[in-house]
C-alpha atoms as a PDB file:
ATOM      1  CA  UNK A   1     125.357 108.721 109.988  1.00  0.00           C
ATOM      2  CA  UNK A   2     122.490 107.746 112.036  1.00  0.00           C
ATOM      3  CA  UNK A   3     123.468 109.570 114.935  1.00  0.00           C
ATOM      4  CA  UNK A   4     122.494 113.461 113.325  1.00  0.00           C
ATOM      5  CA  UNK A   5     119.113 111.550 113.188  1.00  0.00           C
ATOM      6  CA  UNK A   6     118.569 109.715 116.983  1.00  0.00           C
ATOM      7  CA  UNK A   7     120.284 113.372 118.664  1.00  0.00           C
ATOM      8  CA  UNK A   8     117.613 115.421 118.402  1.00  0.00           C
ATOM      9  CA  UNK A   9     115.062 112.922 119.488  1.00  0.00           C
ATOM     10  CA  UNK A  10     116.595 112.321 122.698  1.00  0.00           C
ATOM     11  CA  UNK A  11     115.109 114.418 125.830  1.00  0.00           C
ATOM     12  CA  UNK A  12     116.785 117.674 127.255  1.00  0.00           C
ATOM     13  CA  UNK A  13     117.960 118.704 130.517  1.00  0.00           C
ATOM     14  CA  UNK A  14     118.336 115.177 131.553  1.00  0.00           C
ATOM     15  CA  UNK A  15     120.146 114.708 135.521  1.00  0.00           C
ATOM     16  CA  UNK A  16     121.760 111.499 134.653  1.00  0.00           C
ATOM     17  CA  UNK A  17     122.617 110.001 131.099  1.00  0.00           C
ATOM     18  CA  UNK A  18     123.736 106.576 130.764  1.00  0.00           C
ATOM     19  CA  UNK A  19     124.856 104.516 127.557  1.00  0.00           C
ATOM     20  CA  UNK A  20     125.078 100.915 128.658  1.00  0.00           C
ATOM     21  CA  UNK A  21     126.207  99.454 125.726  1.00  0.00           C
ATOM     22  CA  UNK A  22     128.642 102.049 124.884  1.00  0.00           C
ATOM     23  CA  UNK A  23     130.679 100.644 122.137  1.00  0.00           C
ATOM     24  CA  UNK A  24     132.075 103.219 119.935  1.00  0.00           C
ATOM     25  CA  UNK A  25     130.146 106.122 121.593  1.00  0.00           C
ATOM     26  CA  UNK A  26     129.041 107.956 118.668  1.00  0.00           C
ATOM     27  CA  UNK A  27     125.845 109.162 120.246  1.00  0.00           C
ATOM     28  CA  UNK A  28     127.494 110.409 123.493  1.00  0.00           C
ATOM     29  CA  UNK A  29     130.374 111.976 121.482  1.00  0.00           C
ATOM     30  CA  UNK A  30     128.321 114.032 119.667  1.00  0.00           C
ATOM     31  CA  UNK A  31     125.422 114.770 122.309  1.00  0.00           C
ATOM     32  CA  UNK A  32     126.090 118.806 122.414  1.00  0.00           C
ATOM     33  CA  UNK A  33     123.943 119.107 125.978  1.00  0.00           C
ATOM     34  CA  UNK A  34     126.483 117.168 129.086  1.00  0.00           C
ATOM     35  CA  UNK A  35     124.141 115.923 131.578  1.00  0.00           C
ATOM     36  CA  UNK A  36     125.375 116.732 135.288  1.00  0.00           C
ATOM     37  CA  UNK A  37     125.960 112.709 135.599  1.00  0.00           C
ATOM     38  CA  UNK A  38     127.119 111.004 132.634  1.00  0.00           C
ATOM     39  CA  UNK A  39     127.844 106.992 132.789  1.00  0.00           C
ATOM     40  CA  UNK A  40     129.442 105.021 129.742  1.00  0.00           C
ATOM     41  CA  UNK A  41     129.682 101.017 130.124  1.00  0.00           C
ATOM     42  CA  UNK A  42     130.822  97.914 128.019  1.00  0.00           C
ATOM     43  CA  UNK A  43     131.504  94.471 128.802  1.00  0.00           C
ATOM     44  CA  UNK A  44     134.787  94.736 126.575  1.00  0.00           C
ATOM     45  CA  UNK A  45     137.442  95.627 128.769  1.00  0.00           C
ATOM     46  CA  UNK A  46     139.556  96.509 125.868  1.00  0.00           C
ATOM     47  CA  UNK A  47     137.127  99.470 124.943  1.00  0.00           C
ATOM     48  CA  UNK A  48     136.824 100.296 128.411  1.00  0.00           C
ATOM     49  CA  UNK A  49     140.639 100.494 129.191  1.00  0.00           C
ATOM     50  CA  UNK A  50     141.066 102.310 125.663  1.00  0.00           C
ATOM     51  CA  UNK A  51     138.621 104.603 127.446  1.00  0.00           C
ATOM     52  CA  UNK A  52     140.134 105.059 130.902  1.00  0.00           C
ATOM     53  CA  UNK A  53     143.232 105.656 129.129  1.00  0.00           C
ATOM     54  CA  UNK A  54     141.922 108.502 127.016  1.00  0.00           C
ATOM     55  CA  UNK A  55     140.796 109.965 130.188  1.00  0.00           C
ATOM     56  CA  UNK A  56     143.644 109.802 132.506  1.00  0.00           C
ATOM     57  CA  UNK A  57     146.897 109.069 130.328  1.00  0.00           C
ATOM     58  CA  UNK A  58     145.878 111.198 126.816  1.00  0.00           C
ATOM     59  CA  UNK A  59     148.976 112.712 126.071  1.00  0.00           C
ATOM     60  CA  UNK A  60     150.688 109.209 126.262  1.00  0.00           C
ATOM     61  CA  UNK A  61     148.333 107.790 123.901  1.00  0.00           C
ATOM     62  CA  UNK A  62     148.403 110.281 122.071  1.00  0.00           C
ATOM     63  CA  UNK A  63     152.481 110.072 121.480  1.00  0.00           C
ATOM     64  CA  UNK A  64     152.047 106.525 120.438  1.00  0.00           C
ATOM     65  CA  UNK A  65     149.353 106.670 118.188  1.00  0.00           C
ATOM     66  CA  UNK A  66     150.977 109.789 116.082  1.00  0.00           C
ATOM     67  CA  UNK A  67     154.348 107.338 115.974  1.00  0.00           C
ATOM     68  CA  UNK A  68     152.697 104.401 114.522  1.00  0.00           C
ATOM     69  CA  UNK A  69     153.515 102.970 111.067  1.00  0.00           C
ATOM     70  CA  UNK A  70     150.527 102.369 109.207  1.00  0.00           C
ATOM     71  CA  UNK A  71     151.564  98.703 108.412  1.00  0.00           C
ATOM     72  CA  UNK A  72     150.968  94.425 108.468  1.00  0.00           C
ATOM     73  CA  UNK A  73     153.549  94.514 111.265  1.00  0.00           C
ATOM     74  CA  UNK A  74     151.837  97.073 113.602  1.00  0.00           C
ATOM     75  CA  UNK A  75     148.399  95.722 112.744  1.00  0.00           C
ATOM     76  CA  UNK A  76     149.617  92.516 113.940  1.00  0.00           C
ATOM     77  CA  UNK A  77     151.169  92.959 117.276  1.00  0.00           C
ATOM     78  CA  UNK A  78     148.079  95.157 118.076  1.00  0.00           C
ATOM     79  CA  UNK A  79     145.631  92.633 117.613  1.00  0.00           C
ATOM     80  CA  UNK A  80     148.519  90.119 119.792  1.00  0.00           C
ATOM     81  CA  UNK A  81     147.758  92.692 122.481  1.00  0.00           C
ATOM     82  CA  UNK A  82     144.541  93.417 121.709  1.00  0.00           C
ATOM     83  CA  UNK A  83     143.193  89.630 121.985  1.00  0.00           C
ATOM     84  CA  UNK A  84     145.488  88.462 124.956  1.00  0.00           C
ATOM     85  CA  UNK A  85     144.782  91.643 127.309  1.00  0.00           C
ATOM     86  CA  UNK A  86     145.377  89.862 130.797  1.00  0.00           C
ATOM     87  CA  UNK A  87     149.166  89.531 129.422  1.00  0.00           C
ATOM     88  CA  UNK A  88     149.395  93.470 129.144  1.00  0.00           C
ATOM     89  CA  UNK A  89     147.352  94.786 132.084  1.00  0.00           C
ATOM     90  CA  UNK A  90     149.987  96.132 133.816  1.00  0.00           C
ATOM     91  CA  UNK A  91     150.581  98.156 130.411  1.00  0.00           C
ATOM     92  CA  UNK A  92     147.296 100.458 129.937  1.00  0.00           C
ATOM     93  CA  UNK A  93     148.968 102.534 127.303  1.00  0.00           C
ATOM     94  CA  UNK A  94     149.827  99.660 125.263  1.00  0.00           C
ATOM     95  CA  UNK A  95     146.484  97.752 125.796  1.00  0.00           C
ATOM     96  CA  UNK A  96     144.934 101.411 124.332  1.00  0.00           C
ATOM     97  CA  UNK A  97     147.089 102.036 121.608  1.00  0.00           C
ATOM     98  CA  UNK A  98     146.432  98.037 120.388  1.00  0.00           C
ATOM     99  CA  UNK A  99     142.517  98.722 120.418  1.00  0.00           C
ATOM    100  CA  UNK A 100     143.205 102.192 118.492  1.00  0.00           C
ATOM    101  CA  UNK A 101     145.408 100.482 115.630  1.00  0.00           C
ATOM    102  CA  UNK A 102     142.728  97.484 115.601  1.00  0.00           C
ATOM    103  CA  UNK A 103     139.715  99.048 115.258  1.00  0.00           C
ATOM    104  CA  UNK A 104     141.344 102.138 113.175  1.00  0.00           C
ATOM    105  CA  UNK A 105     143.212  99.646 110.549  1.00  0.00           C
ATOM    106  CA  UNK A 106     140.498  97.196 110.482  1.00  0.00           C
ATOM    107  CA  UNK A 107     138.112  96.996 107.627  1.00  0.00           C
ATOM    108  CA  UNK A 108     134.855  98.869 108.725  1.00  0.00           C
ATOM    109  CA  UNK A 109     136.562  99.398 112.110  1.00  0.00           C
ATOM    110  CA  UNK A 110     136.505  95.892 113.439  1.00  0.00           C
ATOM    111  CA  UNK A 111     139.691  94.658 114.912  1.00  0.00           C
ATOM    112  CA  UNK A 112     140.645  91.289 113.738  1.00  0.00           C
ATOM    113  CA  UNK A 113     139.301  92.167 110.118  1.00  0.00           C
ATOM    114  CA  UNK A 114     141.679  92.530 107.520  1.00  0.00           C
ATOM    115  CA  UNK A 115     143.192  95.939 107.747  1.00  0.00           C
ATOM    116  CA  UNK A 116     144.317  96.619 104.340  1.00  0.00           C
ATOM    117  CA  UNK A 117     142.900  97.695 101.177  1.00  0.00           C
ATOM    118  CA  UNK A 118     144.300  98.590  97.779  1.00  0.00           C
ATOM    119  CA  UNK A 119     143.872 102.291  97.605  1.00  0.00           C
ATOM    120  CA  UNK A 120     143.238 104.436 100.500  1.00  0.00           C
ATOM    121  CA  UNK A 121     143.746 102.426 103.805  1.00  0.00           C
ATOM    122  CA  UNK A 122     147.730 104.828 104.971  1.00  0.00           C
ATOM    123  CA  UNK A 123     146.030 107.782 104.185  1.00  0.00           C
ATOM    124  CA  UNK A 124     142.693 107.457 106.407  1.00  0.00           C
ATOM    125  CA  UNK A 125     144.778 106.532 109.330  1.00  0.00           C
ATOM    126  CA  UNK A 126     146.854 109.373 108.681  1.00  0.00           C
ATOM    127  CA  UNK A 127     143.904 111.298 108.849  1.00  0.00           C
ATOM    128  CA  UNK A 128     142.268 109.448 112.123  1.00  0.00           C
ATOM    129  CA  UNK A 129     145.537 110.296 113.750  1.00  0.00           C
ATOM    130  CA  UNK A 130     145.497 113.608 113.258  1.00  0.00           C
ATOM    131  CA  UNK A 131     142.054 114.311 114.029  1.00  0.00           C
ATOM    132  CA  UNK A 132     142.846 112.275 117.444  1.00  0.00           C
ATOM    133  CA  UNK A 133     142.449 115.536 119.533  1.00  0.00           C
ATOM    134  CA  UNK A 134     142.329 115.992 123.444  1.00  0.00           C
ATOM    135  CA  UNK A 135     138.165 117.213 123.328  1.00  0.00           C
ATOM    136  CA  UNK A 136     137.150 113.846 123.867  1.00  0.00           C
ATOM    137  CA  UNK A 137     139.419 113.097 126.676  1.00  0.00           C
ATOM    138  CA  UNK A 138     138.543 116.214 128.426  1.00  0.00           C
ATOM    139  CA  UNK A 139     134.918 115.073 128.479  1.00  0.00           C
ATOM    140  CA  UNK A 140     135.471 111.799 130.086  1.00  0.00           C
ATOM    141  CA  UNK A 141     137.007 113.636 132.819  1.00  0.00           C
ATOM    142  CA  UNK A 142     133.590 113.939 134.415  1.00  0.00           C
ATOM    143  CA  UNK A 143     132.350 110.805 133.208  1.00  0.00           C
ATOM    144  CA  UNK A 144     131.541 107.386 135.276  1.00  0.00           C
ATOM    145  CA  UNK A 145     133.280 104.611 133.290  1.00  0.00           C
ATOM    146  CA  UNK A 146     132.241 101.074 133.919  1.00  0.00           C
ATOM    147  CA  UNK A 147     132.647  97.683 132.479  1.00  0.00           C
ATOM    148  CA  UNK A 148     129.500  95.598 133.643  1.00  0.00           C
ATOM    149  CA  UNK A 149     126.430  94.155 132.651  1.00  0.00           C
ATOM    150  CA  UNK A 150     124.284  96.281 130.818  1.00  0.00           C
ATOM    151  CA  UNK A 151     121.515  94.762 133.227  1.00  0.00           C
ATOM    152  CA  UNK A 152     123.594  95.860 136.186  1.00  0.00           C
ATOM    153  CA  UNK A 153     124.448  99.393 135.220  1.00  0.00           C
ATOM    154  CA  UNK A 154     120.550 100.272 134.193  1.00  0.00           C
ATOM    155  CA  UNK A 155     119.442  98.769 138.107  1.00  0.00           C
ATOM    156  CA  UNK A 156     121.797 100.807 139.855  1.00  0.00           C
ATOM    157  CA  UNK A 157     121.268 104.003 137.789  1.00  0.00           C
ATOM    158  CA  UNK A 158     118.007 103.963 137.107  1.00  0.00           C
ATOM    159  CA  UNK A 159     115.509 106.641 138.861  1.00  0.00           C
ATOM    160  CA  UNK A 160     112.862 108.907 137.430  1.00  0.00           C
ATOM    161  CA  UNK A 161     115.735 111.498 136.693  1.00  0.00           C
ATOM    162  CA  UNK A 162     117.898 108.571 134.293  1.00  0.00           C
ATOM    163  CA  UNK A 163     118.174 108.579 130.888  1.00  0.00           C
ATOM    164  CA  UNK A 164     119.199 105.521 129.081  1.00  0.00           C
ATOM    165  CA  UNK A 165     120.343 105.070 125.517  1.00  0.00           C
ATOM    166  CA  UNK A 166     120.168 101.612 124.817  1.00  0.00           C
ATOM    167  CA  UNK A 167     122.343 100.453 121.336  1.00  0.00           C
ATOM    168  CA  UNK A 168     123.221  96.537 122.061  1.00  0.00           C
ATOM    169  CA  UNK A 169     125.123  94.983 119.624  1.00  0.00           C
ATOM    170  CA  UNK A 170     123.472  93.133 116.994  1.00  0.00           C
ATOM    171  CA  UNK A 171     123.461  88.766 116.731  1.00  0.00           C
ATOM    172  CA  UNK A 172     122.871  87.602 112.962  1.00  0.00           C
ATOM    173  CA  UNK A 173     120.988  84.124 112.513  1.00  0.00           C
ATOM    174  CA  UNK A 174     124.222  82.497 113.039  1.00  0.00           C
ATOM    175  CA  UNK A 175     125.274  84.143 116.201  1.00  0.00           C
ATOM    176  CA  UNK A 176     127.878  86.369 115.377  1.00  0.00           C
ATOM    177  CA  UNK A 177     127.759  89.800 116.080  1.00  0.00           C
ATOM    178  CA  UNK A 178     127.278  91.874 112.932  1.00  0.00           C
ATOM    179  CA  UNK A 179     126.296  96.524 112.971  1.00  0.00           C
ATOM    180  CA  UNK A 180     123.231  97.704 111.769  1.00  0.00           C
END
C-alpha cells in the first residue's frame, strides 16, 4: 500500500492538515500524529454524508452494516440509493449504509462495478464488517468535514501553518476516472 510509503514523508507538528480530495482517506486514516485542525473534503456528497454519518450516527451505521446480506439484491438497492441521493436525503443512515455496501461489494471498491466474484467476494465483506470499528468515527469527531471545491477549501485554509495533501483523482485518455 502506498500509503506506509507517502506517511513518513509528510512534515510533523503541522497546526492545520487538510486533504482536499479526500476520497477514501487512507492517508489521513493512518496518519499516527492528529494535527490540532484537521479538514477532510470531496465533491461526492455520497462520501461526504457516509462520512458525517460515521461521525455523528456510528452506532446506527454500524447496526445496519453488521445486518446486511452479502448479496445481488442488497448490492442493488444500494447502488438505487447510492446513485439517486437527493431521493434519500432525509435518510442519512440509509444514504451511508448504500455507499458502504457499494464501494465494499464492488470489484476493487468501486460502486457500480460488478460486486461479485467466484470465490471469495461473502467472506471479505464478512471480514470488512467486522473490522468496521468505532476508532475511525471517534477521530472525525474533531474533524472539519466539507464537500467543496478542492480550489475552495485550499484558499480558505491555506496559511503558512497549512498542510495540504493533495491526491485528485486520476482522468485516463478517455476521460473516465481510473486509481493509480
Amino acid at each position: 500500500m502506498m500509503a506506509v510509503e507517502i506517511i513518513p514523508l509528510l512534515p510533523k507538528n503541522i497546526k492545520i492538515y487538510c486533504e482536499p480530495y479526500f476520497g477514501g482517506g487512507a492517508i489521513f486514516r493512518m496518519r499516527p500524529e492528529i494535527a490540532p485542525c484537521e479538514i477532510i473534503n470531496d465533491v461526492n456528497a455520497n462520501i461526504i454524508n457516509f462520512y458525517k454519518v460515521l461521525k455523528t450516527r456510528f452506532p446506527e451505521l454500524k447496526k445496519k452494516i453488521e445486518l446486511t446480506l452479502h448479496s445481488r439484491e442488497e448490492y442493488k438497492k444500494a447502488m438505487i440509493i447510492y446513485n439517486s441521493p437527493r431521493l434519500f436525503d432525509d435518510q442519512p443512515v440509509i444514504r451511508a449504509w448504500a455507499m458502504y455496501v457499494a464501494c465494499n461489494m464492488g470489484y476493487l471498491h468501486r460502486a457500480g462495478s460488478r460486486g461479485f466474484d467466484k470465490e471469495k467476494a461473502a467472506s471479505v465483506f464478512k471480514n470488512k464488517v467486522e473490522r468496521f470499528g468505532d476508532e475511525f468515527s471517534l477521530r472525525l469527531r474533531s474533524t472539519q468535514i466539507e464537500c467543496n471545491q478542492a480550489h475552495k477549501i485550499i484558499q480558505s485554509r491555506d496559511s503558512e501553518n497549512s498542510f495540504f495533501y493533495c491526491d485528485p483523482p486520476y482522468t485516463s485518455d478517455l476521460g473516465i476516472k481510473v486509481h493509480q
